[in-house]
Protein backbone atom coordinates (compact mmCIF):
# COMPACT_ATOMS: atom_id res chain seq x y z
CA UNK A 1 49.12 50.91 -41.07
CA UNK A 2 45.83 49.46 -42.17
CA UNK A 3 47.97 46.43 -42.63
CA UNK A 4 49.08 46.36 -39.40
CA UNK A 5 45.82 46.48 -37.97
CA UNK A 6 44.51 43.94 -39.75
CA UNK A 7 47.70 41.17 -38.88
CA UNK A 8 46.72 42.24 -35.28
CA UNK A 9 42.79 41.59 -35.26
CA UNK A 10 43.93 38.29 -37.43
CA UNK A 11 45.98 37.74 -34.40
CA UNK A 12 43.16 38.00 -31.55
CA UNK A 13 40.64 36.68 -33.54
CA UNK A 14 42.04 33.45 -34.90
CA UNK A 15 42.34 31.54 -31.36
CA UNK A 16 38.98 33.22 -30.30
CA UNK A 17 37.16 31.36 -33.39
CA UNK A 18 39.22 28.16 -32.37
CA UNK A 19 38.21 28.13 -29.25
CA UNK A 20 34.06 28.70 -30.74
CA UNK A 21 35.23 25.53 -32.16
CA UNK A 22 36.54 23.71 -29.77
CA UNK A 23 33.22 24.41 -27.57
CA UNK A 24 30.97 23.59 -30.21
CA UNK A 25 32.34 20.71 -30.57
CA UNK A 26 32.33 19.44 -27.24
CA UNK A 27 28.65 20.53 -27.15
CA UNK A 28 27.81 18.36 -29.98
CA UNK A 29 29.79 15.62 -28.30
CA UNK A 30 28.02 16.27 -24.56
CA UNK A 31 24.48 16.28 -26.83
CA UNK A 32 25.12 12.98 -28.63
CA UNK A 33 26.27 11.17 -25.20
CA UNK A 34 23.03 12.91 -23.20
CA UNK A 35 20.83 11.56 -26.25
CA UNK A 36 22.60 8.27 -25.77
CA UNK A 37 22.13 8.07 -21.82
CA UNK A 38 18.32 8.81 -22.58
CA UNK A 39 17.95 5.85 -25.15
CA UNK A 40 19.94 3.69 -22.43
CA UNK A 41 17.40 4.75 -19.86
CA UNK A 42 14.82 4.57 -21.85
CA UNK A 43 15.41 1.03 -22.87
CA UNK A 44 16.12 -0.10 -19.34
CA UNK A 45 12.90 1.15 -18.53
CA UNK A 46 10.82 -1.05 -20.68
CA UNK A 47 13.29 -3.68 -20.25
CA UNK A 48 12.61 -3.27 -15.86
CA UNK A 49 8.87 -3.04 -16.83
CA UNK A 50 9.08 -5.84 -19.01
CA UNK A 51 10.42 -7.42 -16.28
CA UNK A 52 7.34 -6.50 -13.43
CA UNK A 53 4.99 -7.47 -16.03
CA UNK A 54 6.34 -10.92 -16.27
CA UNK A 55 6.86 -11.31 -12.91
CA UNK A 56 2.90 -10.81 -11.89
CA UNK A 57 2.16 -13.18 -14.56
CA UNK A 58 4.18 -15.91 -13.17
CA UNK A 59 2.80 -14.41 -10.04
CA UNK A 60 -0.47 -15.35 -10.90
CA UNK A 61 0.41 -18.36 -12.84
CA UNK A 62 1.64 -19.31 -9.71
CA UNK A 63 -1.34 -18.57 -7.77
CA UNK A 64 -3.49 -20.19 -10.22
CA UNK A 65 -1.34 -23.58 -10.45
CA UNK A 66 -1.76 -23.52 -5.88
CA UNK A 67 -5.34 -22.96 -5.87
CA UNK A 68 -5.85 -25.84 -8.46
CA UNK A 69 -3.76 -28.13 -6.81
CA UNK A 70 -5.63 -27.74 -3.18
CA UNK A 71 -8.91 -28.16 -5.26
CA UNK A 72 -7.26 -31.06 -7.19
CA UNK A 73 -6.19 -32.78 -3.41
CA UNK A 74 -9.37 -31.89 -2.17
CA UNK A 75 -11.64 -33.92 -5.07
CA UNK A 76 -8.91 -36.94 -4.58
CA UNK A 77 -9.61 -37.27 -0.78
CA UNK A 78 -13.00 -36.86 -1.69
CA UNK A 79 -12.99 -39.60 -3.73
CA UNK A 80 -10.82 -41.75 -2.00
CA UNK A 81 -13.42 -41.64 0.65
CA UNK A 82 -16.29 -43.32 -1.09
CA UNK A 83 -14.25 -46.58 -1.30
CA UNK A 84 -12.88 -46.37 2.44
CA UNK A 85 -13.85 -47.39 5.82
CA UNK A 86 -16.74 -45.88 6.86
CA UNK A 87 -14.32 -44.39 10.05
CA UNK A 88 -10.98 -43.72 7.23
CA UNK A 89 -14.42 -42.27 4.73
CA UNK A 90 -14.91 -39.74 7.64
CA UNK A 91 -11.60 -38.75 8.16
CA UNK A 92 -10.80 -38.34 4.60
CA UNK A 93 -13.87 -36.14 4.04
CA UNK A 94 -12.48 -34.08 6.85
CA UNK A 95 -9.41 -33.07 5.41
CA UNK A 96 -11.09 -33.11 1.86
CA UNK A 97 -13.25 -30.13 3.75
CA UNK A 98 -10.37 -28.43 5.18
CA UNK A 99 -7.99 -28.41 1.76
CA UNK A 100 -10.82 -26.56 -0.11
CA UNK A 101 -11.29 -24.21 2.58
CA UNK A 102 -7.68 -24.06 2.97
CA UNK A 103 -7.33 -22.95 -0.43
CA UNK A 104 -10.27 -20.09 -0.04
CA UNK A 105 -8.77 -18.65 2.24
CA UNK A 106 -5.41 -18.52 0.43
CA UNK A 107 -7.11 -16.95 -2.64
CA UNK A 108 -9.13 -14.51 -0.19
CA UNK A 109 -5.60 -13.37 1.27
CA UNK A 110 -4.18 -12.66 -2.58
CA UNK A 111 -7.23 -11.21 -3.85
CA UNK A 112 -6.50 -7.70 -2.89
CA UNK A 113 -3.16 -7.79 -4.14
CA UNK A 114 -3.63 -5.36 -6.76
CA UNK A 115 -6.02 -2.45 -5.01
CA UNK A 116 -4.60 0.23 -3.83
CA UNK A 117 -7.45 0.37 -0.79
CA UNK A 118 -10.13 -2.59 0.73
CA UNK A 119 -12.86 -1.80 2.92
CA UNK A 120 -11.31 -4.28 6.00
CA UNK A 121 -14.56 -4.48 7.91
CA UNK A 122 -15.93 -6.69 5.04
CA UNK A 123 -12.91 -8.35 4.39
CA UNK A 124 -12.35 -9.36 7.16
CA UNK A 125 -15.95 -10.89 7.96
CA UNK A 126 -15.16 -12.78 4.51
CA UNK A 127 -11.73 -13.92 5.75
CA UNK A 128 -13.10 -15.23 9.16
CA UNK A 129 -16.13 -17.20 7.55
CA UNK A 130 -13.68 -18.74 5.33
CA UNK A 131 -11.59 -19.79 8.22
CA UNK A 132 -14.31 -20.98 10.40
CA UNK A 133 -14.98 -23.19 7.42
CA UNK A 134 -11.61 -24.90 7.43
CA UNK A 135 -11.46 -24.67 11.19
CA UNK A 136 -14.80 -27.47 11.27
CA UNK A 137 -17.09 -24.73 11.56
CA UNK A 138 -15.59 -22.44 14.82
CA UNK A 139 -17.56 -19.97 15.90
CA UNK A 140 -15.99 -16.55 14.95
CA UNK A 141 -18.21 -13.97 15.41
CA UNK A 142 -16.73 -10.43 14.12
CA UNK A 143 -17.44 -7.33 15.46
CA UNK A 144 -15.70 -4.87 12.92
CA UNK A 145 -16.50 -1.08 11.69
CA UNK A 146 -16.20 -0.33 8.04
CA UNK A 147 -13.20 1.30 7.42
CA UNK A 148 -10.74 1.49 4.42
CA UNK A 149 -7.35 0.83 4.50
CA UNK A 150 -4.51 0.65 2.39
CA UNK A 151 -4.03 -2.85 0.82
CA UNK A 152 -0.60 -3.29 2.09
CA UNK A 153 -1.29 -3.15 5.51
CA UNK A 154 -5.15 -5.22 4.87
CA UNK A 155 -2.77 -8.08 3.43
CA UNK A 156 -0.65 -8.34 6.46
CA UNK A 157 -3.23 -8.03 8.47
CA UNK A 158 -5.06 -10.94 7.02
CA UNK A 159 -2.66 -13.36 8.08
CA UNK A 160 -2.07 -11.78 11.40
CA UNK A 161 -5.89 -12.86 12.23
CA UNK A 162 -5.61 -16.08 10.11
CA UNK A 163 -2.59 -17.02 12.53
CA UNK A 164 -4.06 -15.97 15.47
CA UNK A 165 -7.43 -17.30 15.28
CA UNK A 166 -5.64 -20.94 14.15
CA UNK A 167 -3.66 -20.83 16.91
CA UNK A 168 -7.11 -19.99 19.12
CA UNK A 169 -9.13 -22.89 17.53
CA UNK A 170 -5.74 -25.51 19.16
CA UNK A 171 -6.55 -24.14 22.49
CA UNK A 172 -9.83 -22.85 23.30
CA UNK A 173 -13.48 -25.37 21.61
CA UNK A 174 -15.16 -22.47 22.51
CA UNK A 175 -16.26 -18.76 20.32
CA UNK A 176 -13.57 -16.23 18.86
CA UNK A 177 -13.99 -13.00 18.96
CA UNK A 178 -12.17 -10.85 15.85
CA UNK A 179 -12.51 -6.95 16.69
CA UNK A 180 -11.82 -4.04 14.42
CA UNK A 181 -12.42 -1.03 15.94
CA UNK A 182 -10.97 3.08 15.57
CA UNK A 183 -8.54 4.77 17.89
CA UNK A 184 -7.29 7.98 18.42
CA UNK A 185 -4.02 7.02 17.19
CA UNK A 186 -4.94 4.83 14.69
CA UNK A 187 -6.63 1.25 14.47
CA UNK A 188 -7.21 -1.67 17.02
CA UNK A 189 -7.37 -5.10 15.73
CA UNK A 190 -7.92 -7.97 18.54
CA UNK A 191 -8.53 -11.79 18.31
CA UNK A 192 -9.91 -12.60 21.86
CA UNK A 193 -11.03 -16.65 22.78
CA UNK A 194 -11.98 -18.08 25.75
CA UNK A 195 -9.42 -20.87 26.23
CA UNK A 196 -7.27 -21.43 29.52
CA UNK A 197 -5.10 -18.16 28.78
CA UNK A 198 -1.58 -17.19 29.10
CA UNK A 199 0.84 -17.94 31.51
CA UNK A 200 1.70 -15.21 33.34
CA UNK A 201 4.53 -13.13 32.59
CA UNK A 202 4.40 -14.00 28.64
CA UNK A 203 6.38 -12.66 26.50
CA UNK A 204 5.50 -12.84 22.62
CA UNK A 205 8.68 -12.02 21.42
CA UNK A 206 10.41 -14.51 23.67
CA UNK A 207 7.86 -17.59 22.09
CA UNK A 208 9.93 -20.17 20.24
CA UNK A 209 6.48 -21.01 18.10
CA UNK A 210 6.82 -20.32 14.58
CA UNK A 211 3.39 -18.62 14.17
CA UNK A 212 3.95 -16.19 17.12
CA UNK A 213 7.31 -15.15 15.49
CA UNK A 214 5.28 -14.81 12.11
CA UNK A 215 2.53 -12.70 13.84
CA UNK A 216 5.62 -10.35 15.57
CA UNK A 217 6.84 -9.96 11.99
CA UNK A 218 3.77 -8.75 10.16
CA UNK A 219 3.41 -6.56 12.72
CA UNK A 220 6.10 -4.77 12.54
CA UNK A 221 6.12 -5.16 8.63
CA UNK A 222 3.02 -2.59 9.04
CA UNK A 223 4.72 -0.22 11.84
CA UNK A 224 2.08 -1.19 14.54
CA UNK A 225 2.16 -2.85 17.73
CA UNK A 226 1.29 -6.13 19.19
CA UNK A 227 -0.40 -5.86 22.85
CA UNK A 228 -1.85 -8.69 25.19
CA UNK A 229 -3.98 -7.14 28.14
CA UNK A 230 -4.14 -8.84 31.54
CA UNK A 231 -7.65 -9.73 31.52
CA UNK A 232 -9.71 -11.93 33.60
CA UNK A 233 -8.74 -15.75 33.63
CA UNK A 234 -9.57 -18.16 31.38
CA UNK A 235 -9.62 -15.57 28.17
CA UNK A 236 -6.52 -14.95 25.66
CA UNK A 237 -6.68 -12.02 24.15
CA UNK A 238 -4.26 -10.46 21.48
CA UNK A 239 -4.47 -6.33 20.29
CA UNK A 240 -2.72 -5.45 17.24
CA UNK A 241 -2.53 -1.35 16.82
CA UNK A 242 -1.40 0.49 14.19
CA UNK A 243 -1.65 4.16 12.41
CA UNK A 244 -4.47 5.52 10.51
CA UNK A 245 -3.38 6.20 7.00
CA UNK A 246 -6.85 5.59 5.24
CA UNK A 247 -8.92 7.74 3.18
CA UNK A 248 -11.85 8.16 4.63
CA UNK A 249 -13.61 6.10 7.38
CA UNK A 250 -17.42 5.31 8.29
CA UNK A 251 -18.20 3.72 11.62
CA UNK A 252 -20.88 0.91 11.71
């Protein structure tokens, strides 16, 4: 009898311990792939950040090697010019002038690439004296609260002003006018000059030009808005509006 018993619990039992086995052995085998997947993450992760870091040090590199050049062109036209004509010396210490600013304004543009926040209303003051500077000293007189904003939409908006306040200087000799100002929805950012104006009916994102299509871009590469008012004649005037994501605001 007792044998019995015994061939019958050898019976139940034997497949039940196989099967603890079996399990065990798949955990081992689902712990050692897991551990694996983690090393292979692991490593991809300092091979991805190996990656960032040498791409902002070419980034820079590459920064460094522009602004160098511009000054390097800059001190050749400058020294071309002392053995020129005294009309060709003039000429040549034009664009020697407008190279070096040309390359301020550049670095001014890249300089906030890695903050997370810039106060705009002094950026932008800095930005605009820089470009009245290569623009043969244009009057651009800014009229801007302090306010920070995030850096990427400060970037953008950098060369949203740079473009429009070029393309200003072509048409109108007389003073820009760069506005920052607060909204209820957000921010206002205008460029106004006092040139000839548009032609009615215009249509920015019908404009063939390359910097209008630029300006259209960065605009919507910062999820705001590009408006042109009907205002009296002989004034251009463009708005740029877009959402208030900063931190905390001052007015001034």
């Amino acid at each position: 009898m007792s044998s019995s018993v015994y061939d019958t619990e050898s019976v139940f039992l034997l497949p039940r311990a196989m099967r603890s086995g079996r399990e065990n052995t798949q955990l081992v085998a689902l712990k050692t792939e897991l551990i694996a997947a983690r090393a292979r993450e692991e490593l991809l992760l300092r091979e991805m950040r190996a990656q960032a870091s040498r791409q902002e040090l070419l980034a820079r590199e590459f920064e460094h090697r522009l602004v160098n050049g511009l000054q390097l062109v800059a001190s050749l036209l400058s020294l071309q010019s002392r053995t020129a004509s005294p009309e060709a010396s003039a000429q040549l210490t034009v664009a020697a002038s407008r190279v070096a600013a040309l390359g301020r304004v550049h670095h001014r543009l890249h300089l906030l690439d890695h903050q997370e926040q810039v106060e705009f209303g002094q950026y932008l003051q800095h930005l605009c004296d820089d470009l009245s500077s290569l623009l043969d000293g244009q009057v651009i007189a800014v009229r801007s609260m302090a306010a920070k904003i995030p850096t990427a939409s400060a970037i953008p908006l950098g060369f949203i002003v740079n473009e429009l306040i070029t393309n200003s200087a072509k048409h109108s000799p007389g003073n820009i006018i760069v506005r920052f100002e607060k909204e209820a929805a957000g921010y206002s950012l205008s460029v106004l000059d006092d040139g000839p104006g548009l032609p009615a009916g215009f249509d920015p994102s019908k404009c063939k030009g390359l910097g209008m299509r630029i300006v259209l871009a960065l605009v919507k590469q910062i999820g705001g808005n590009l408006h042109i008012p009907s205002g009296e004649s002989g004034h251009t005037c463009f708005v740029v509006r877009f959402g208030s994501q900063e931190s905390g605001a001052a007015g001034g």
